[in-house]
Protein backbone atom coordinates (compact mmCIF):
# COMPACT_ATOMS: atom_id res chain seq x y z
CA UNK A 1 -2.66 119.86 38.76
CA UNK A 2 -1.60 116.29 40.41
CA UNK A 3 -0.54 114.31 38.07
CA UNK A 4 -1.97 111.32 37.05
CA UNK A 5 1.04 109.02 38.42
CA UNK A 6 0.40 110.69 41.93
CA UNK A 7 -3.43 110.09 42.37
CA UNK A 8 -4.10 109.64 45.71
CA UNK A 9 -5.66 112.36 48.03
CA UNK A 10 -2.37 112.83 50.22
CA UNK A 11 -1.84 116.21 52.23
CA UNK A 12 1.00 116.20 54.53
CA UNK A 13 -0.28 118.15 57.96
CA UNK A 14 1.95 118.26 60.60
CA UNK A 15 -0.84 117.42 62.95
CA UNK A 16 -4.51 116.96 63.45
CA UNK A 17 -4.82 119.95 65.37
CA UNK A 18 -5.08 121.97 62.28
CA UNK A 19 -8.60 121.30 62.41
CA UNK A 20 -9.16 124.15 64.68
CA UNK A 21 -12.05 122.06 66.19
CA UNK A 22 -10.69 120.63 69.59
CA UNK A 23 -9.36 116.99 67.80
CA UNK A 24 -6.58 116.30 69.73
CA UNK A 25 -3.21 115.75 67.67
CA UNK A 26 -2.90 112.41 67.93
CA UNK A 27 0.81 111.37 68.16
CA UNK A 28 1.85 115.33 68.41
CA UNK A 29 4.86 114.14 69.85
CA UNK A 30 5.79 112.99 66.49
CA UNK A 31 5.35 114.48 63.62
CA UNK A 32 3.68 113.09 60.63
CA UNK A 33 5.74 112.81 57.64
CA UNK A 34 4.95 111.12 54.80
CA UNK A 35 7.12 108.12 54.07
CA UNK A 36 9.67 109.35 56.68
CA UNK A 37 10.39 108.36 59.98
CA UNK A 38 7.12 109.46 61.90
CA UNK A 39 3.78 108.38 61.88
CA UNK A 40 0.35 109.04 64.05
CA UNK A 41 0.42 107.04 67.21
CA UNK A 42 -2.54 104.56 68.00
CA UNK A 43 -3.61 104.78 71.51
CA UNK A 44 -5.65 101.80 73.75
CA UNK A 45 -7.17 104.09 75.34
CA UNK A 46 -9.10 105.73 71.99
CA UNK A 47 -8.61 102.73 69.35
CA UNK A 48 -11.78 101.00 68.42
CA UNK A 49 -11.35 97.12 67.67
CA UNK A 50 -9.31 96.46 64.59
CA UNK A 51 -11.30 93.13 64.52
CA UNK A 52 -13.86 92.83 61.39
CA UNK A 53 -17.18 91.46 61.54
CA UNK A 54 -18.61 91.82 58.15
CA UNK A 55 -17.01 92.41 54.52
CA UNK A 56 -19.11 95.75 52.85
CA UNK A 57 -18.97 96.53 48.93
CA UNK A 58 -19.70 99.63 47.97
CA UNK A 59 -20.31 100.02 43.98
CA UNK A 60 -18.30 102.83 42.53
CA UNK A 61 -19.03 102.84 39.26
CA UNK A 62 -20.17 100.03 36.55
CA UNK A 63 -16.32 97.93 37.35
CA UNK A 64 -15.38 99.74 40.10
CA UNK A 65 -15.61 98.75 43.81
CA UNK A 66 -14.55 99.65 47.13
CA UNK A 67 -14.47 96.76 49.83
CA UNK A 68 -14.26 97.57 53.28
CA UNK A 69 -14.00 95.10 56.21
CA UNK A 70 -15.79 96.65 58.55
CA UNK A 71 -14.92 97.06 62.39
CA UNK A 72 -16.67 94.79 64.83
CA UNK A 73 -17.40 96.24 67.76
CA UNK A 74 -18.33 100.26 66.99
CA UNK A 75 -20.43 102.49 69.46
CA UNK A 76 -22.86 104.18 67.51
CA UNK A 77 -20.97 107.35 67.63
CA UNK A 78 -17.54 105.54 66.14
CA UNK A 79 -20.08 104.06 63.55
CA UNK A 80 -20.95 107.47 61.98
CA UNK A 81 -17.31 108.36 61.94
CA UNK A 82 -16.05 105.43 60.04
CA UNK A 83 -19.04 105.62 57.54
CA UNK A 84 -17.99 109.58 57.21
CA UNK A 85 -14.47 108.18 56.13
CA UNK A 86 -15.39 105.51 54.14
CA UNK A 87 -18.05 106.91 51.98
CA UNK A 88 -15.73 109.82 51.06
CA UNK A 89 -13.16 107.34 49.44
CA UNK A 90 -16.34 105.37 47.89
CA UNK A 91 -17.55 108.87 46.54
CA UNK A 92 -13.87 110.10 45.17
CA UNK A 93 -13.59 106.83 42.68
CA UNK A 94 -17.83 107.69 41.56
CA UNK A 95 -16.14 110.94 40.53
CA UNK A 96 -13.38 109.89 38.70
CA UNK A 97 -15.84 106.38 36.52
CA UNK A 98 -18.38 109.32 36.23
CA UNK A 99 -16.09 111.70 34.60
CA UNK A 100 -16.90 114.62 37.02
CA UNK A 101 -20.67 114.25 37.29
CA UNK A 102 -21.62 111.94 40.58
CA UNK A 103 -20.56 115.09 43.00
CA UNK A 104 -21.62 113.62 46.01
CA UNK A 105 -17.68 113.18 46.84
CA UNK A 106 -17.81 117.29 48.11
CA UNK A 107 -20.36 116.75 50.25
CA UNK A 108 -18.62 114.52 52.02
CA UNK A 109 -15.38 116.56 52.36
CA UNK A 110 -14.58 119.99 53.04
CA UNK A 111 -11.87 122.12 53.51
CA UNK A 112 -8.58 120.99 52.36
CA UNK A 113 -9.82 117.47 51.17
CA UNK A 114 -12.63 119.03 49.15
CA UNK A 115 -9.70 120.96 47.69
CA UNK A 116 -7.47 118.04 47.43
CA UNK A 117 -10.33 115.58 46.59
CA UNK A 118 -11.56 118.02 43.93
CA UNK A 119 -7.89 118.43 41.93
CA UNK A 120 -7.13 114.66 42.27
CA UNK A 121 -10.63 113.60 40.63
CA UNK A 122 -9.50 115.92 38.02
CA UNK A 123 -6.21 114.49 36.95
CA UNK A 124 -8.44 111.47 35.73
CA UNK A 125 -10.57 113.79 33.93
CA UNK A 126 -8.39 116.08 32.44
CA UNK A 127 -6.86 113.28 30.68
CA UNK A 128 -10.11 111.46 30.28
CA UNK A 129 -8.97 108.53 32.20
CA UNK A 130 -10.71 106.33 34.71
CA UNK A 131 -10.76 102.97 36.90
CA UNK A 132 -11.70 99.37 37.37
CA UNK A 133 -11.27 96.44 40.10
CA UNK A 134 -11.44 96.79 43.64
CA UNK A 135 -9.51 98.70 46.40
CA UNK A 136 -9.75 97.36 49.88
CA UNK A 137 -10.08 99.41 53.14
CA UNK A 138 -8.79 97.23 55.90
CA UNK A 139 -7.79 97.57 59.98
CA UNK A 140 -9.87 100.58 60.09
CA UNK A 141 -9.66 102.25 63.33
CA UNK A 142 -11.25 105.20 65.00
CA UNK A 143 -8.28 106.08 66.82
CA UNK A 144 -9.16 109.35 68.70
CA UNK A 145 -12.34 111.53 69.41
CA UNK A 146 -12.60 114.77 70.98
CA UNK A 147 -15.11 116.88 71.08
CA UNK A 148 -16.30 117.56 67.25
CA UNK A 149 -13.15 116.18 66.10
CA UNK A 150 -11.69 113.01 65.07
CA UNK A 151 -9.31 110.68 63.21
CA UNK A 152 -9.62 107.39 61.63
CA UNK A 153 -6.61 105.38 60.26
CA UNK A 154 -7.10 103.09 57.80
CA UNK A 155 -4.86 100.56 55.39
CA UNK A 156 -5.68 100.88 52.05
CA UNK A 157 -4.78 98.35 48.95
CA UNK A 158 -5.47 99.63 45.18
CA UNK A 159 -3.28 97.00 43.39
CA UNK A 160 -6.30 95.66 42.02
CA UNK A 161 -7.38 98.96 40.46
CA UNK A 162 -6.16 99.18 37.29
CA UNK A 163 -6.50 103.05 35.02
CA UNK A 164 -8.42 103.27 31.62
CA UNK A 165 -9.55 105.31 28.62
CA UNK A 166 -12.33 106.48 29.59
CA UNK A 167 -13.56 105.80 26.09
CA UNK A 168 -12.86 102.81 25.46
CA UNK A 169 -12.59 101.44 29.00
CA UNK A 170 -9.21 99.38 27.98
CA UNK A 171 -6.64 99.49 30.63
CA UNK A 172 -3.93 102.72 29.64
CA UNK A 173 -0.12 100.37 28.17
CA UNK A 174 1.68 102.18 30.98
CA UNK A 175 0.07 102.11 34.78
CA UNK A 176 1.13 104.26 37.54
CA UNK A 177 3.20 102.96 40.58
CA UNK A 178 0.39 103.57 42.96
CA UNK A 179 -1.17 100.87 41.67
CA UNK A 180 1.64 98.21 41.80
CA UNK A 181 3.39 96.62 44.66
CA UNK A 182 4.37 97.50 47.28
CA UNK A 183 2.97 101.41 46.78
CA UNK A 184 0.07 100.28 46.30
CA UNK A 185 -0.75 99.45 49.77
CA UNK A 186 -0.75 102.65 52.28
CA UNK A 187 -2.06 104.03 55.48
CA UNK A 188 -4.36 106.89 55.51
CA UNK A 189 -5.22 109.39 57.79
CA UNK A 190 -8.01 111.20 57.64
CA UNK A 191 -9.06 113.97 60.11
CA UNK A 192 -12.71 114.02 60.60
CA UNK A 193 -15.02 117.12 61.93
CA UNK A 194 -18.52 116.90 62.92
CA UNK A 195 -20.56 120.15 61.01
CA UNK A 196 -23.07 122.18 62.48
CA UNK A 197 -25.94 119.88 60.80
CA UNK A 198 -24.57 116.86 62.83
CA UNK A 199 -23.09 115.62 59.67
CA UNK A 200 -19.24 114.16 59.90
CA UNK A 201 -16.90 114.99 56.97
CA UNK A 202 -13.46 114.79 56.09
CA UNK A 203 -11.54 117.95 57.01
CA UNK A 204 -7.86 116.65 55.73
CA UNK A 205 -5.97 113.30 54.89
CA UNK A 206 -2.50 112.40 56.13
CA UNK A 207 -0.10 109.07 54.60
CA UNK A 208 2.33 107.13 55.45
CA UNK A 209 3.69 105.03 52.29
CA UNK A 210 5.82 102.25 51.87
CA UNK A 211 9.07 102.38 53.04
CA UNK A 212 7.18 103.66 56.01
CA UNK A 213 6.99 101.34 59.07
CA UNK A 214 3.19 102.11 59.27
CA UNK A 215 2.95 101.39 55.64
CA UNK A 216 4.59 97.97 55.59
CA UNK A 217 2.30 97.04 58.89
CA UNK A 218 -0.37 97.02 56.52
CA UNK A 219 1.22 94.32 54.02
CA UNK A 220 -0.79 91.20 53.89
């Protein structure tokens, strides 16, 4: 079981074409590894705007938010996609404030990341911990589509969440690193593939973490 000082949803693929659904691997030409020297490579030619025109909340849980700053500028198609990714990281943290009961987080995953999302909202409950504040998804992209497959990078921020008893709902005397400086800011992966019912979900997750290049891009 992850620990609960390593609670983020981060499997190391080598490239999105281990979806096995013709998404094309972006940045095959070098590998992803997490905080190492390789990253996935944006292309113009697939990136949708990085430009935001709205700020979205999404409530997960009583103190527990997700904002997103949502990407201007979306075909309808890209639109589905990003609300696929995002409402599987808003669904993760209902788990964990819920203890276990809001499920909704498996129907948005499958594969790998239900595996992965399923063990991670465990080490919270296992330990019967759980979460306030706010984590911010920011510069989301769409940065390739083929066929059923896709993959949207996104910077995340969780400094503002902050662990608890879930009893008590006080803040635990020792936090993980994840949530402080500079760790706490990231950029995740997340291969996407579109089911039979039309429905997008998230297949996998890559990272790149600070010292990362593509990590510290996402320092504000």
């Amino acid at each position: 079981m992850i620990s609960v000082d390593s609670m983020r949803m981060r499997v190391v693929l080598a490239a999105v074409a281990l979806l096995g659904t013709g998404c094309s691997a972006a940045g095959a030409d070098r590998p992803f590894a997490p905080g190492g020297e390789a990253a996935p490579v944006r292309t113009e030619q697939t990136a949708a705007p990085l430009s935001t025109q709205e700020v979205r909340t999404i409530q997960a849980g009583r103190n527990m938010s997700v904002q997103v700053e949502w990407p201007a500028g979306l075909t309808s198609g890209h639109q589905a996609i990003v609300e696929a990714f995002t409402s599987s990281y808003a669904s993760s943290w209902k788990a964990v404030t819920s203890q276990g009961e809001d499920k909704g987080y498996l129907g948005a995953a499958e594969d790998q990341a239900a595996r992965d999302s399923y063990t991670w909202v465990q080490s919270f409950v296992g330990k019967n911990r759980s979460v306030t504040g706010t984590a911010k998804l920011y510069a989301v992209q769409v940065a390739s589509v083929t066929g059923r497959g896709a993959e949207v990078d996104a910077c995340v921020d969780e400094s503002a969440v902050k662990v608890t008893d879930a009893t008590t709902g006080d803040p635990v005397p020792e936090q993980p690193d994840w949530t402080k400086p500079p760790t706490a800011t990231y950029l995740q992966v997340a291969a996407i593939r579109r089911g039979a019912d039309g429905r997008w979900r998230v297949k996998a997750y890559m990272h790149a973490t600070y010292p990362h290049q593509r990590a510290k891009e996402c320092a504000r």
